[in-house]
Protein backbone atom coordinates (compact mmCIF):
# COMPACT_ATOMS: atom_id res chain seq x y z
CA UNK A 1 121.55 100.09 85.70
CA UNK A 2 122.36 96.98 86.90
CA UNK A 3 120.05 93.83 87.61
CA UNK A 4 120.25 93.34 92.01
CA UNK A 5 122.18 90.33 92.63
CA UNK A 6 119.22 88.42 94.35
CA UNK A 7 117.53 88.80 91.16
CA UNK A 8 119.74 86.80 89.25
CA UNK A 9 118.03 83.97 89.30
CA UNK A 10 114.97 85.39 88.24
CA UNK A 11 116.28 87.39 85.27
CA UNK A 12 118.21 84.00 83.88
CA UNK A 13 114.93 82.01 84.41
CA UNK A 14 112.94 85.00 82.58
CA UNK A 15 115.67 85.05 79.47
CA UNK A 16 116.19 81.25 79.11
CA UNK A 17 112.03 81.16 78.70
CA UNK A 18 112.37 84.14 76.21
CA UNK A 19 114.84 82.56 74.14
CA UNK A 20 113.04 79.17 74.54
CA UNK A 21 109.76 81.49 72.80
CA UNK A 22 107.83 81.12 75.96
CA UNK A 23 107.69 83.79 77.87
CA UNK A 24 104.50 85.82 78.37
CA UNK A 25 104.20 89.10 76.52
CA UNK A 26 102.50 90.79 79.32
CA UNK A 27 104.52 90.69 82.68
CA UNK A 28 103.40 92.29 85.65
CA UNK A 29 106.50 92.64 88.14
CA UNK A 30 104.94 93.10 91.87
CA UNK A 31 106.60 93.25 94.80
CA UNK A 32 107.57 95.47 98.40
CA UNK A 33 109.02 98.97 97.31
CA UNK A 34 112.71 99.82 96.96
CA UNK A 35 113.68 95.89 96.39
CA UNK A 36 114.85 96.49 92.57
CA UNK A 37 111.95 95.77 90.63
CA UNK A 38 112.70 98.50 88.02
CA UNK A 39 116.43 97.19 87.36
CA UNK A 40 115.11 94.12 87.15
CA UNK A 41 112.43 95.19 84.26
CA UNK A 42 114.93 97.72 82.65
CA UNK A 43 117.43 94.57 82.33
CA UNK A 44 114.80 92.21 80.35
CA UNK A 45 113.96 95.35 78.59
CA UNK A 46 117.45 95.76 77.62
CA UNK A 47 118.14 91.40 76.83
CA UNK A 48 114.45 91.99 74.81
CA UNK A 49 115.93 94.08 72.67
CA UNK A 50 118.90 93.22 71.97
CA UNK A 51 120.12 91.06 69.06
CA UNK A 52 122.23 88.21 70.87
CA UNK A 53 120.80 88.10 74.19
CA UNK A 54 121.94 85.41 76.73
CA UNK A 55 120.36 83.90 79.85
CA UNK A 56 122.92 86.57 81.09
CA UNK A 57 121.48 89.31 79.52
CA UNK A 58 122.24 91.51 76.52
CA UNK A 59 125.25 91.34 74.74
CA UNK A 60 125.99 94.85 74.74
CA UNK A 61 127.74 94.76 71.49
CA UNK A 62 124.83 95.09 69.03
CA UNK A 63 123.88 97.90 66.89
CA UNK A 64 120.00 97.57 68.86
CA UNK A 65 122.52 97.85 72.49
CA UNK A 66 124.59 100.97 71.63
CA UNK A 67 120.97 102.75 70.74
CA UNK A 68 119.77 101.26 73.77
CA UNK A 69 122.72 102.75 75.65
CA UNK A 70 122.61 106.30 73.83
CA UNK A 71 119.30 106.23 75.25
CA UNK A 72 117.36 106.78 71.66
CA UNK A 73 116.21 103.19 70.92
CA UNK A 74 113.06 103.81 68.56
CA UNK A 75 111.32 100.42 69.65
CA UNK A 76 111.64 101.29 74.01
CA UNK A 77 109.11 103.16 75.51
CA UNK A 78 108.43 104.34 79.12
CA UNK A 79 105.13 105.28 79.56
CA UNK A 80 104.84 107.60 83.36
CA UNK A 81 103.24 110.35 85.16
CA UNK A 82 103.77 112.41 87.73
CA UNK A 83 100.33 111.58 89.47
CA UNK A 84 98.03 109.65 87.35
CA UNK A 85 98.69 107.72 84.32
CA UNK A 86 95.98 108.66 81.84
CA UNK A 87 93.88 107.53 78.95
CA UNK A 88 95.99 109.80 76.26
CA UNK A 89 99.52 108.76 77.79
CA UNK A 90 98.76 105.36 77.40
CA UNK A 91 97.15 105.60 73.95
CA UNK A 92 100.37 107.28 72.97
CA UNK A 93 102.46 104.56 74.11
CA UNK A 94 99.43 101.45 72.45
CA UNK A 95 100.26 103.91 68.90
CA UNK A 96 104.11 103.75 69.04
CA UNK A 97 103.93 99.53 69.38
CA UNK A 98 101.21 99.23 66.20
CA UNK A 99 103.72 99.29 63.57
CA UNK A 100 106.80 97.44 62.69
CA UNK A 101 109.92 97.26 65.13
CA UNK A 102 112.14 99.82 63.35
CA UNK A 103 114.94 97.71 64.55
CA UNK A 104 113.32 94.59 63.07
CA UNK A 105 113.43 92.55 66.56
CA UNK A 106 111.38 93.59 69.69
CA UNK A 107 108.92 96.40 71.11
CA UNK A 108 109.29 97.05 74.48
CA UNK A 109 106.46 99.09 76.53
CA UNK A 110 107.35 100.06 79.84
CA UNK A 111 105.17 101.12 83.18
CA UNK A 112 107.36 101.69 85.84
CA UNK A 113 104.14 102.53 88.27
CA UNK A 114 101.17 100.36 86.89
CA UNK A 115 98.78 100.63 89.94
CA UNK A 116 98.89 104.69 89.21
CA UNK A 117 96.53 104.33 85.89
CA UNK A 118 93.37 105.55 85.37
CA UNK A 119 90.49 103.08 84.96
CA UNK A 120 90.16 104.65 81.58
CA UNK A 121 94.33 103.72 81.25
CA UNK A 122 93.87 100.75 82.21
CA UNK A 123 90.22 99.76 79.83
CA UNK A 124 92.91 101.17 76.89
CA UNK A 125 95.45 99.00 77.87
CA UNK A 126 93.43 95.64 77.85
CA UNK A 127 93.18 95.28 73.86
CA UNK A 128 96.82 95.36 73.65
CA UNK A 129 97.33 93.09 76.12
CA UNK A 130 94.66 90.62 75.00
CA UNK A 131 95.99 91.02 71.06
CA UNK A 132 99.55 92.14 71.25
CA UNK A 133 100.92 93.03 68.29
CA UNK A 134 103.79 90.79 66.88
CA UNK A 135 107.12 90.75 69.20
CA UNK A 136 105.48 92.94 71.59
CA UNK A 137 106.01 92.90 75.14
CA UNK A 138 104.18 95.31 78.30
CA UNK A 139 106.49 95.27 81.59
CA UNK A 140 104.34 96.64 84.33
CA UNK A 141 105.52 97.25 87.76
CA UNK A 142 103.56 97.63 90.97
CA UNK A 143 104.28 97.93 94.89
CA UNK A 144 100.23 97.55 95.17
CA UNK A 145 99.05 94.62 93.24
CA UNK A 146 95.84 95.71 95.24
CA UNK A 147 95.26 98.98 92.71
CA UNK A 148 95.85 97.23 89.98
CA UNK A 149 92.32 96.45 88.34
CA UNK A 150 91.34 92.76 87.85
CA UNK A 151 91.44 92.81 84.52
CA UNK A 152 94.56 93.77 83.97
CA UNK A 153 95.71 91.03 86.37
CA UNK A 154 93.64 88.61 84.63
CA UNK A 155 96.04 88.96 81.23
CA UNK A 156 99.41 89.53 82.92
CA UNK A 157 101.52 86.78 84.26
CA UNK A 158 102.92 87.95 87.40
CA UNK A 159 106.10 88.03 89.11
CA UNK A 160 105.75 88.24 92.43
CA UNK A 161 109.47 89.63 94.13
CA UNK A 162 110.07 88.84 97.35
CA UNK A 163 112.76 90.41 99.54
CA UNK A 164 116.01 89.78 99.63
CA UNK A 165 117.57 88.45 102.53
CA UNK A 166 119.25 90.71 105.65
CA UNK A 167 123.11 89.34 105.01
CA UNK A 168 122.25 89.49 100.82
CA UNK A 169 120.85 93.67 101.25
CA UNK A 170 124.00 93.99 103.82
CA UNK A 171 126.34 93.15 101.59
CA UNK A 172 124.94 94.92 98.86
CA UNK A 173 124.43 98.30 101.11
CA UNK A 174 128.40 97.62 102.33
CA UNK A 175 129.75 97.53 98.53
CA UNK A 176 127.71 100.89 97.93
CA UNK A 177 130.33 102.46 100.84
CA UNK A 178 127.34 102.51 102.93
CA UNK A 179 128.63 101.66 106.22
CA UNK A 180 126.32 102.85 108.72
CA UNK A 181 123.78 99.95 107.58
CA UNK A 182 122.64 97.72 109.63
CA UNK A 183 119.59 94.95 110.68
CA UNK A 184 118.02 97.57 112.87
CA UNK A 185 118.16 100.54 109.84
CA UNK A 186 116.81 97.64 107.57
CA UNK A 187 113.69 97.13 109.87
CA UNK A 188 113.19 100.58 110.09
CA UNK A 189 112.59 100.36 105.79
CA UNK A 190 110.53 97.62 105.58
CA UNK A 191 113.85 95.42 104.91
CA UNK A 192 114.15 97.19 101.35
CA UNK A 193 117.62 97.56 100.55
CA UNK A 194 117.22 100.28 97.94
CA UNK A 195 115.18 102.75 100.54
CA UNK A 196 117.92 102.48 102.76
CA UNK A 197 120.31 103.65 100.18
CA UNK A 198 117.65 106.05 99.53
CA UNK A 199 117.93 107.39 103.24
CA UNK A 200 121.63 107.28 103.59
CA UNK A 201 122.38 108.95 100.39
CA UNK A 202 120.24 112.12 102.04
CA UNK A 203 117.58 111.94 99.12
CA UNK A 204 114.59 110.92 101.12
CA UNK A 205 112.71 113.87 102.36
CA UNK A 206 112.26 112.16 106.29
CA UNK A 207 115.26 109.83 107.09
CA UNK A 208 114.98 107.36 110.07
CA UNK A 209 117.47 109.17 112.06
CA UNK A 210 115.31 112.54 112.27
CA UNK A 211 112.32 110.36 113.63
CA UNK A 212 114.53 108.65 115.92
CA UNK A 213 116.01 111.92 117.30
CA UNK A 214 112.38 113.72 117.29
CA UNK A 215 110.25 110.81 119.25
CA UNK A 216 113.85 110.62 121.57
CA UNK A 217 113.69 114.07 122.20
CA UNK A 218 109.67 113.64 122.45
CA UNK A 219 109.90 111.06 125.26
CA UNK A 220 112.54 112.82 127.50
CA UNK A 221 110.05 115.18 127.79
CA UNK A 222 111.81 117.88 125.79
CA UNK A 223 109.90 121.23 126.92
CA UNK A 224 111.25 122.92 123.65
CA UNK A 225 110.00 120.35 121.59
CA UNK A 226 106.19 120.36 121.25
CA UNK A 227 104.30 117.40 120.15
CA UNK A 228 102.15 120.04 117.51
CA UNK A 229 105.01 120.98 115.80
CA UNK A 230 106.61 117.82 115.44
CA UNK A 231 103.80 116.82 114.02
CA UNK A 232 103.43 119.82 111.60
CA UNK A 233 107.20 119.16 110.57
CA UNK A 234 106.20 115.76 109.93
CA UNK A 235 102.98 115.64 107.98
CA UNK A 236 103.95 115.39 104.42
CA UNK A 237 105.08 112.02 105.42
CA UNK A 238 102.61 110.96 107.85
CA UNK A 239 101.87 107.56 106.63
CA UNK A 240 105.88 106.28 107.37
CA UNK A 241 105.91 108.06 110.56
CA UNK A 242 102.71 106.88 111.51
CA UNK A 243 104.44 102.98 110.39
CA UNK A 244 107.86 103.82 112.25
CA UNK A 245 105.69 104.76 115.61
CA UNK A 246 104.26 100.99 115.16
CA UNK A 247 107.39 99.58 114.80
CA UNK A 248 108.42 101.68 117.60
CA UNK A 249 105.54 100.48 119.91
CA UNK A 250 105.22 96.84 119.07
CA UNK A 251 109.01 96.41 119.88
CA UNK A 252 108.35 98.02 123.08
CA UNK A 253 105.71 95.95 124.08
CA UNK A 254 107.23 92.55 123.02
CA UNK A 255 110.40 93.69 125.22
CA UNK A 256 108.60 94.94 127.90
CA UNK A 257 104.95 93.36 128.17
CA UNK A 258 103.46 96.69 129.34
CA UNK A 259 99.95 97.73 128.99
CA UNK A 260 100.72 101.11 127.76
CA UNK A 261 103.02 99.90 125.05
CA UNK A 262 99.65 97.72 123.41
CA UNK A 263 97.68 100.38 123.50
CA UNK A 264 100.11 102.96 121.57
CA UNK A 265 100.86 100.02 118.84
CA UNK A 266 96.70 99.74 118.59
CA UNK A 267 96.79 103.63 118.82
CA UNK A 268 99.29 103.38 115.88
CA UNK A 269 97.43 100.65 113.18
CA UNK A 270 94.23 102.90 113.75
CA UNK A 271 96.51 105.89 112.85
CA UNK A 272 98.12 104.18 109.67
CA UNK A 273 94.23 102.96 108.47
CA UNK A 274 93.19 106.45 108.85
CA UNK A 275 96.36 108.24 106.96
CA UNK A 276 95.12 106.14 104.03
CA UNK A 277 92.22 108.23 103.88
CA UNK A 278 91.96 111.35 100.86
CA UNK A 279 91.70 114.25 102.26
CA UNK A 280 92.53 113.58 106.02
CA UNK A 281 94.17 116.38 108.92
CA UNK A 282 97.71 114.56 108.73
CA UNK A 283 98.89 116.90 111.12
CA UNK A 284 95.94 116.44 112.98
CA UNK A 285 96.22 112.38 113.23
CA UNK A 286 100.31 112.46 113.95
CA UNK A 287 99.03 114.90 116.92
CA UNK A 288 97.31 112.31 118.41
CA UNK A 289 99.65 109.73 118.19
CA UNK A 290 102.93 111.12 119.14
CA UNK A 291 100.69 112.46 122.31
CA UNK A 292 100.14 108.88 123.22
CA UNK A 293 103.78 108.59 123.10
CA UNK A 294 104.75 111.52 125.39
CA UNK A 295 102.27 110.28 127.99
């Protein structure tokens, strides 16, 4: 798994301070979703551990690289969850980083999805990260810095990942084969290259195109199509409908200046603030919306 190109930079500047013996041994990685943060950790995980790393990254050569790339290296561990990540999970990962590399160079300790610990995770964490043990290092990842409890900010150094430019995710979505990419798809993702591929490649469960052809089909005044069961259909992903019906609204109204258009974008931001809610109606909030869209 390669490092994305406009994360070269970044990775370089990460391994020249590694091999200069100052880079931080807790990193926190934080940044929009689908922009490559994960490549981007799994690549310093991979340079950490290898024997002759470069500012390029590891050398691929090394006894510690082919373990690395049989996927058994004893000294790399991903700690994950489905849902939560609990206390046990991450006492299981704090126990395999006590002892001594079995490699003899670096531990690595993974957490692709930081903000989804447990307070009780994250109070178990915070002794390792305040007294590491020797040639450890914790690569944490987060789309919501905003879960992430202040403690654990408080003895991370963060990387905050920015994203990458329209021509720069372009060209990268073109070289996949991925020619139906454009600026407008881009919007429609938050400008994250990676949940674009996501959507073209068919493995996202609501692609842009459905909701395009559904709130279409919803403002000719389709009389098959009825605004309950679109919203039904659409529930499980609520939250990036609700988000796509903003977009939707507040391009409207900067196009057209209309009244009507304000009020469905305002209609919209109340939706999305709601959606964030535990235990809300989805079905019930994407009713109201998409009826202030058929109106």
């Amino acid at each position: 798994m390669q490092v994305m190109p406009w994360f070269a930079t970044t990775f370089s500047t990460l391994l020249s301070r590694y091999m200069a013996k100052k880079l931080h041994h807790g990193l926190l990685l934080t940044g929009p979703k689908g922009i490559g943060k994960y490549q981007l950790a799994l690549g310093l995980s991979n340079a950490l551990l290898c024997k002759q790393p470069s500012i390029n990254g590891p050398c691929e050569q090394c006894q510690s690289c082919h373990l690395r790339q049989a996927g058994n290296h004893p000294d790399f561990h991903v700690l994950e969850s489905e849902k939560q990540l609990g206390v046990d999970k991450i006492r299981e990962g704090i126990g395999k980083l006590s002892g001594t590399a079995q490699m003899g160079g670096n531990k690595v300790l993974l957490i692709p999805r930081a903000d989804t610990m447990t307070e009780a995770a994250a109070n178990a964490l915070l002794k390792t990260l305040e007294e590491p043990t020797n040639n450890t290092f914790l690569l944490l990842i987060t789309d919501s810095i905003n879960k992430i409890m202040p403690t654990i900010l408080s003895r991370c150094e963060r990387q905050i990942l920015s994203l990458p430019s329209v021509s720069e995710s372009l060209n990268y979505l073109n070289a996949k084969g991925l020619e139906d990419a454009s600026e407008a798809l881009l919007a429609a993702y938050g400008y994250a290259p990676l949940r674009v591929e996501e959507a073209l490649s068919g493995e996202e469960d609501i692609s842009y195109r459905n909701f395009s052809d559904g709130m279409q089909a919803l403002l000719a005044g389709d009389a098959n199509l009825q605004v309950q069961t679109l919203a039904n259909k659409w529930q499980d992903n609520a939250p990036q409908i609700a988000l796509w019906c903003q977009q939707m609204a507040h391009d409207e109204y900067i196009k057209r200046q209309q009244a009507v258009d304000f009020e469905r974008y305002e209609a919209c931001v109340d939706a999305v603030r709601t959606l964030q809610h535990a235990g809300v109606n989805k079905s019930m909030v994407l009713f109201g919306l998409l009826k202030q869209f058929q109106r």
